[in-house]
N, C-alpha and C. Protein backbone atom coordinates (compact mmCIF):
# COMPACT_ATOMS: atom_id res chain seq x y z
N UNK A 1 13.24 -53.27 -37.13
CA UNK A 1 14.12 -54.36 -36.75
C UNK A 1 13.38 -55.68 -36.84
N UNK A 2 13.72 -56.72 -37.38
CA UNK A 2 13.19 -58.11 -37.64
C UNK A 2 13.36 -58.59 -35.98
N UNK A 3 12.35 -59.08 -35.55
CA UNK A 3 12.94 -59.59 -34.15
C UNK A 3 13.07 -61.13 -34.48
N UNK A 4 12.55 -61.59 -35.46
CA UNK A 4 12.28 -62.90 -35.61
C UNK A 4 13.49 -63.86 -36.61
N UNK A 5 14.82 -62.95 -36.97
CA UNK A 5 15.95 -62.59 -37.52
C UNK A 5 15.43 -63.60 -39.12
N UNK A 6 14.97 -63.70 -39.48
CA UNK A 6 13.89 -64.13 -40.68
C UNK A 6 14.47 -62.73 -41.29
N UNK A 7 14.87 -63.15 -42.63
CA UNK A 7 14.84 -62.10 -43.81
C UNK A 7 13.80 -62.40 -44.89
N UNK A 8 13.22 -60.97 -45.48
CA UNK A 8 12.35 -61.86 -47.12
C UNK A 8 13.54 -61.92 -47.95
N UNK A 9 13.05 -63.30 -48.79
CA UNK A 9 14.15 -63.71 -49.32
C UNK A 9 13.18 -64.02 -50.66
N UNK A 10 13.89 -64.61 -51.69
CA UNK A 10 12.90 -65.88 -52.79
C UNK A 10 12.72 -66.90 -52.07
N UNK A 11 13.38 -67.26 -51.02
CA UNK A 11 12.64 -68.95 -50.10
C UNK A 11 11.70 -68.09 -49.67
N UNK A 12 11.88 -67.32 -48.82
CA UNK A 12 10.57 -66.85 -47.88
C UNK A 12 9.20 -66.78 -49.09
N UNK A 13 9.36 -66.34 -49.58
CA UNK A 13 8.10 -66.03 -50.52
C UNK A 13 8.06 -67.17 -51.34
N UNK A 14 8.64 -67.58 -51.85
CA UNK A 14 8.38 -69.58 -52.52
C UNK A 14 7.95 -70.16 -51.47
N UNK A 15 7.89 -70.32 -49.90
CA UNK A 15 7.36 -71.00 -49.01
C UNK A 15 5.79 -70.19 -48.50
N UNK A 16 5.53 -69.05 -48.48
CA UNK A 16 4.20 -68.13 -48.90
C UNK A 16 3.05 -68.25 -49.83
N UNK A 17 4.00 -68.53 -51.26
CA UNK A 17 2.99 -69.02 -51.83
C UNK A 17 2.97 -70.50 -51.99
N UNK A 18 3.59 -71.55 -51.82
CA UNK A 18 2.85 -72.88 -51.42
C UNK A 18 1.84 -72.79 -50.12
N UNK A 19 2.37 -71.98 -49.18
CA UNK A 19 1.88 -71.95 -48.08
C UNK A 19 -0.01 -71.53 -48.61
N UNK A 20 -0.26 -70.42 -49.59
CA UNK A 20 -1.58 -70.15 -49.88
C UNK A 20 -1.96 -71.13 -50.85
N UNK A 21 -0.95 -71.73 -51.83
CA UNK A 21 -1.50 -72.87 -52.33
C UNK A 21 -2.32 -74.22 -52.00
N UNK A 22 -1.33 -74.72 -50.83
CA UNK A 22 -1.64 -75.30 -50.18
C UNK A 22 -3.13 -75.33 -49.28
N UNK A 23 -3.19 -74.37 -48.41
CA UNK A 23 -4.75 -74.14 -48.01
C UNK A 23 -5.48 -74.04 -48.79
N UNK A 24 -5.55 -73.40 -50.14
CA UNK A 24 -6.67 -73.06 -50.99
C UNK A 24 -7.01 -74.80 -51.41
N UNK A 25 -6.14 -75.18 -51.80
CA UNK A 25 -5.73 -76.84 -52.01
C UNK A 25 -6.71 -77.21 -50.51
N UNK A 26 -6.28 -77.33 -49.86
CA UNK A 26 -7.13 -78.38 -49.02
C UNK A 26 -8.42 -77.78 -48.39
N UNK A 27 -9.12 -76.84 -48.69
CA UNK A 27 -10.53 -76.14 -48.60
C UNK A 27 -11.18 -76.55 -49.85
N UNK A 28 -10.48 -76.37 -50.86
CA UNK A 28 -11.09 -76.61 -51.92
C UNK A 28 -11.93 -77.91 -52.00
N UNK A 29 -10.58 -78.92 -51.93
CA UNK A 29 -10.83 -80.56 -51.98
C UNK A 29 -11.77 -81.10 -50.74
N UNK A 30 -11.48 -80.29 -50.13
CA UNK A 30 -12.82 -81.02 -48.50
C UNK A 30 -13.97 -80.65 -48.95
N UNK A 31 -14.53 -79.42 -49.40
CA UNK A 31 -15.17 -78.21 -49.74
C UNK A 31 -16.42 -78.96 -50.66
N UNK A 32 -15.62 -79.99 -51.97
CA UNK A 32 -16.10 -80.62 -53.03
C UNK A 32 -16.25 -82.15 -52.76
N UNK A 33 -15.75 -82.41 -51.41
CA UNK A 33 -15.80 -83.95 -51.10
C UNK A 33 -15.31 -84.74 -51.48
N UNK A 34 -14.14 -84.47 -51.86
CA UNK A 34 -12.35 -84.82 -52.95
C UNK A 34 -11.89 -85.72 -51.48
N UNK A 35 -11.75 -84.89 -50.24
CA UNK A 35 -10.96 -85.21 -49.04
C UNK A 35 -12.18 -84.80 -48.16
N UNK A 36 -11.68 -85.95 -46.93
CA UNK A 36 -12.01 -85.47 -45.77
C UNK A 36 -11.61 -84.86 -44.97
N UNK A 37 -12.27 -83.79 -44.44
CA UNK A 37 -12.17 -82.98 -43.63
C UNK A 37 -11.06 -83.19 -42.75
N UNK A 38 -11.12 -84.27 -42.19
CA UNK A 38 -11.01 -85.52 -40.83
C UNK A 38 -9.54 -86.19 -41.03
N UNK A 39 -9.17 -86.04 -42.80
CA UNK A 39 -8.18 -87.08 -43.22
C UNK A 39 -6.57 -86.38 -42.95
N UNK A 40 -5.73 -87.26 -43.31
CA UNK A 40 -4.34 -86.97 -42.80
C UNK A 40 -3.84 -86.28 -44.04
N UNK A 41 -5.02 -86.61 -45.31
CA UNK A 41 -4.15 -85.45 -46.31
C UNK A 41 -4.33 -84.01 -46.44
N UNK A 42 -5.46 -83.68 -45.85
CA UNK A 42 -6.17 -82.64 -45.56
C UNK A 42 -5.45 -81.72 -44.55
N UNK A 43 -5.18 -82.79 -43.42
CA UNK A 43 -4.12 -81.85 -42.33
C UNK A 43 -3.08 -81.86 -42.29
N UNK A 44 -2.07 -82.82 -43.40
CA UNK A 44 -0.73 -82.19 -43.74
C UNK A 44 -1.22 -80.90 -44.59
N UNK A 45 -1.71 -81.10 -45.91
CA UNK A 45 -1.99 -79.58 -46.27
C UNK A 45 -1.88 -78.52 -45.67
N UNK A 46 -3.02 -78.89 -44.68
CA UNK A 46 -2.85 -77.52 -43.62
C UNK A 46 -1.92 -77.34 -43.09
N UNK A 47 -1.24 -78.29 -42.24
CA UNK A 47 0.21 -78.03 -41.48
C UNK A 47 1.16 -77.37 -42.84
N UNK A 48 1.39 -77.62 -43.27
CA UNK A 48 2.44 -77.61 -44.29
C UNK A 48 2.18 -75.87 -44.73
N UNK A 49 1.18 -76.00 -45.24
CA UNK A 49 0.33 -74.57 -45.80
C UNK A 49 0.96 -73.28 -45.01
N UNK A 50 0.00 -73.78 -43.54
CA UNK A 50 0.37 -72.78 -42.30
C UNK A 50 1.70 -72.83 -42.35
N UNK A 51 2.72 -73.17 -42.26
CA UNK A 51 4.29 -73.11 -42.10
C UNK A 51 5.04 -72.55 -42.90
N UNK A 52 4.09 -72.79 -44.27
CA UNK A 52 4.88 -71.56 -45.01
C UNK A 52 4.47 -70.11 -45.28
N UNK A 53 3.34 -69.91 -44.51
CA UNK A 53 3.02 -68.34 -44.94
C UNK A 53 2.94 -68.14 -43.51
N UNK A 54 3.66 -68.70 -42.46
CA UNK A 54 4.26 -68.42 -41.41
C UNK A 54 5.54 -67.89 -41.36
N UNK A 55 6.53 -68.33 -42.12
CA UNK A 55 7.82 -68.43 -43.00
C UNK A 55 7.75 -66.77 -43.22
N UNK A 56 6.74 -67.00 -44.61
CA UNK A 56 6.70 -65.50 -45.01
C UNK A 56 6.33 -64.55 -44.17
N UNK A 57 5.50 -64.60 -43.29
CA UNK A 57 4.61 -63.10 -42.64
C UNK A 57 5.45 -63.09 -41.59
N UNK A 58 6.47 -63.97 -41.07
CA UNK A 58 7.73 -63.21 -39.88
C UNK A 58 8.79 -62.45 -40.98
N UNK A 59 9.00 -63.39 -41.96
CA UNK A 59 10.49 -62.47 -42.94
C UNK A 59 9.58 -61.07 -43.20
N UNK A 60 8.53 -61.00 -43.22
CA UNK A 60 7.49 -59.90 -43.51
C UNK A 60 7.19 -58.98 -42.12
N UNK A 61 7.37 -59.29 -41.49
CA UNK A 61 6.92 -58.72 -39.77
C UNK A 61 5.16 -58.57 -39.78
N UNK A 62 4.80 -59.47 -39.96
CA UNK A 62 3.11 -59.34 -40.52
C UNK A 62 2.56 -60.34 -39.38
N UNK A 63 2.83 -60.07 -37.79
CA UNK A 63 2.62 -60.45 -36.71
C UNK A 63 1.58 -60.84 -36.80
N UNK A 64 0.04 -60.80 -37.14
CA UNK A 64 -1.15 -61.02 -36.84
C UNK A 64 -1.36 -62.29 -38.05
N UNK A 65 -1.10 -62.23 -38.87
CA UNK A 65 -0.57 -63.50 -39.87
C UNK A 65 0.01 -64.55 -39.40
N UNK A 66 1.36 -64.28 -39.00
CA UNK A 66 2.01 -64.94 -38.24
C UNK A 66 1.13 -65.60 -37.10
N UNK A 67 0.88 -65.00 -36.32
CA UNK A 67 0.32 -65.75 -34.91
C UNK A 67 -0.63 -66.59 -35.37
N UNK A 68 -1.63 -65.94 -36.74
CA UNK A 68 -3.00 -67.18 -36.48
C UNK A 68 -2.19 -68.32 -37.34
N UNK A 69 -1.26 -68.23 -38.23
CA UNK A 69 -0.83 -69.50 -38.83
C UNK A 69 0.00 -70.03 -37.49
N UNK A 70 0.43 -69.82 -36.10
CA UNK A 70 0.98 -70.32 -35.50
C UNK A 70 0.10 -71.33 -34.94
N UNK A 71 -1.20 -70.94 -34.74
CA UNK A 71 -2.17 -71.88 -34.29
C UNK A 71 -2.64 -72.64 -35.30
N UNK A 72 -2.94 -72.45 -36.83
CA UNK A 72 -3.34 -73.24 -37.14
C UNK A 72 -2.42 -74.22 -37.60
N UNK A 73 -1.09 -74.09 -37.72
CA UNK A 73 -0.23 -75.46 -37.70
C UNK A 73 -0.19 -76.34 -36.47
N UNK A 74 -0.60 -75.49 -35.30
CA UNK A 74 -0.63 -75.94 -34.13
C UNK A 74 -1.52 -77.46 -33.93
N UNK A 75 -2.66 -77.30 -34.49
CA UNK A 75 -3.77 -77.99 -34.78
C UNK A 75 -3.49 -78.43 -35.87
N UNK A 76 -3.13 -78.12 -36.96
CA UNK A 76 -3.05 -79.34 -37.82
C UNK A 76 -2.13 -80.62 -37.29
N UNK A 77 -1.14 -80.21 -36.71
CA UNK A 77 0.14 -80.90 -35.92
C UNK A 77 -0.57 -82.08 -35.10
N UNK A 78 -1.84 -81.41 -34.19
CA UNK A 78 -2.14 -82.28 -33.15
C UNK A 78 -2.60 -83.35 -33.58
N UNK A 79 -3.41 -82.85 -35.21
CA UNK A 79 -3.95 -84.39 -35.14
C UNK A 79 -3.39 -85.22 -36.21
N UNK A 80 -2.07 -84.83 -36.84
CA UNK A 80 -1.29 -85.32 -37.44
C UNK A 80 -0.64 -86.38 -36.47
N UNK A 81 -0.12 -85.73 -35.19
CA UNK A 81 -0.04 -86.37 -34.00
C UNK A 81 -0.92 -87.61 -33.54
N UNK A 82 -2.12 -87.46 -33.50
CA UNK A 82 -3.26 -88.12 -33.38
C UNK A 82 -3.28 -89.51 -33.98
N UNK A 83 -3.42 -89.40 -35.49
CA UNK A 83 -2.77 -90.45 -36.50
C UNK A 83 -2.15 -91.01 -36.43
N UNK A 84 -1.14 -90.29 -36.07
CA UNK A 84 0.05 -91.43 -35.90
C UNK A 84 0.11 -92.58 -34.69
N UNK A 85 -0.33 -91.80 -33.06
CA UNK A 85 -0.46 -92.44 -32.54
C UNK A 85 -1.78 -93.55 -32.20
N UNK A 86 -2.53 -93.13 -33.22
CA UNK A 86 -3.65 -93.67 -33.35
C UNK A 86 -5.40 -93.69 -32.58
């Protein structure tokens, strides 16, 4: 039973793999000194990233996936947050 009423769909998995795109994307570019670590493009990546292979691993029931992308959007969020408020 899905508890998370999330079906896999083609969105779910088109939002999965940006979601791994995305991180590989912003490890890469910090990684090579493209981006900073620190910067707001770096942690939308991540937010963004995490949200979609969050997407996927509930339409997936892949709970332990799920939870750590729950935190790490969590944290990308905060200091997206951060930024903004300065």
């Amino acid at each position: 039973m899905n508890m998370f009423k999330i079906k896999p769909s083609k969105f779910t998995e088109i939002c999965g793999w940006y979601g791994m795109v995305a991180l590989i994307l912003a490890y890469a570019l910090a990684s090579f000194g493209v981006l900073s670590a620190g910067g707001a493009v770096f942690q939308t990546l991540n937010f963004t990233g995490s949200i979609g292979i969050m997407i996927d691993a509930f339409s997936k029931q892949i709970i332990q996936v799920a939870l750590l992308n729950i935190f790490w959007a969590s944290i990308g969020l905060i200091v997206l947050i951060k930024f903004l408020i300065g």
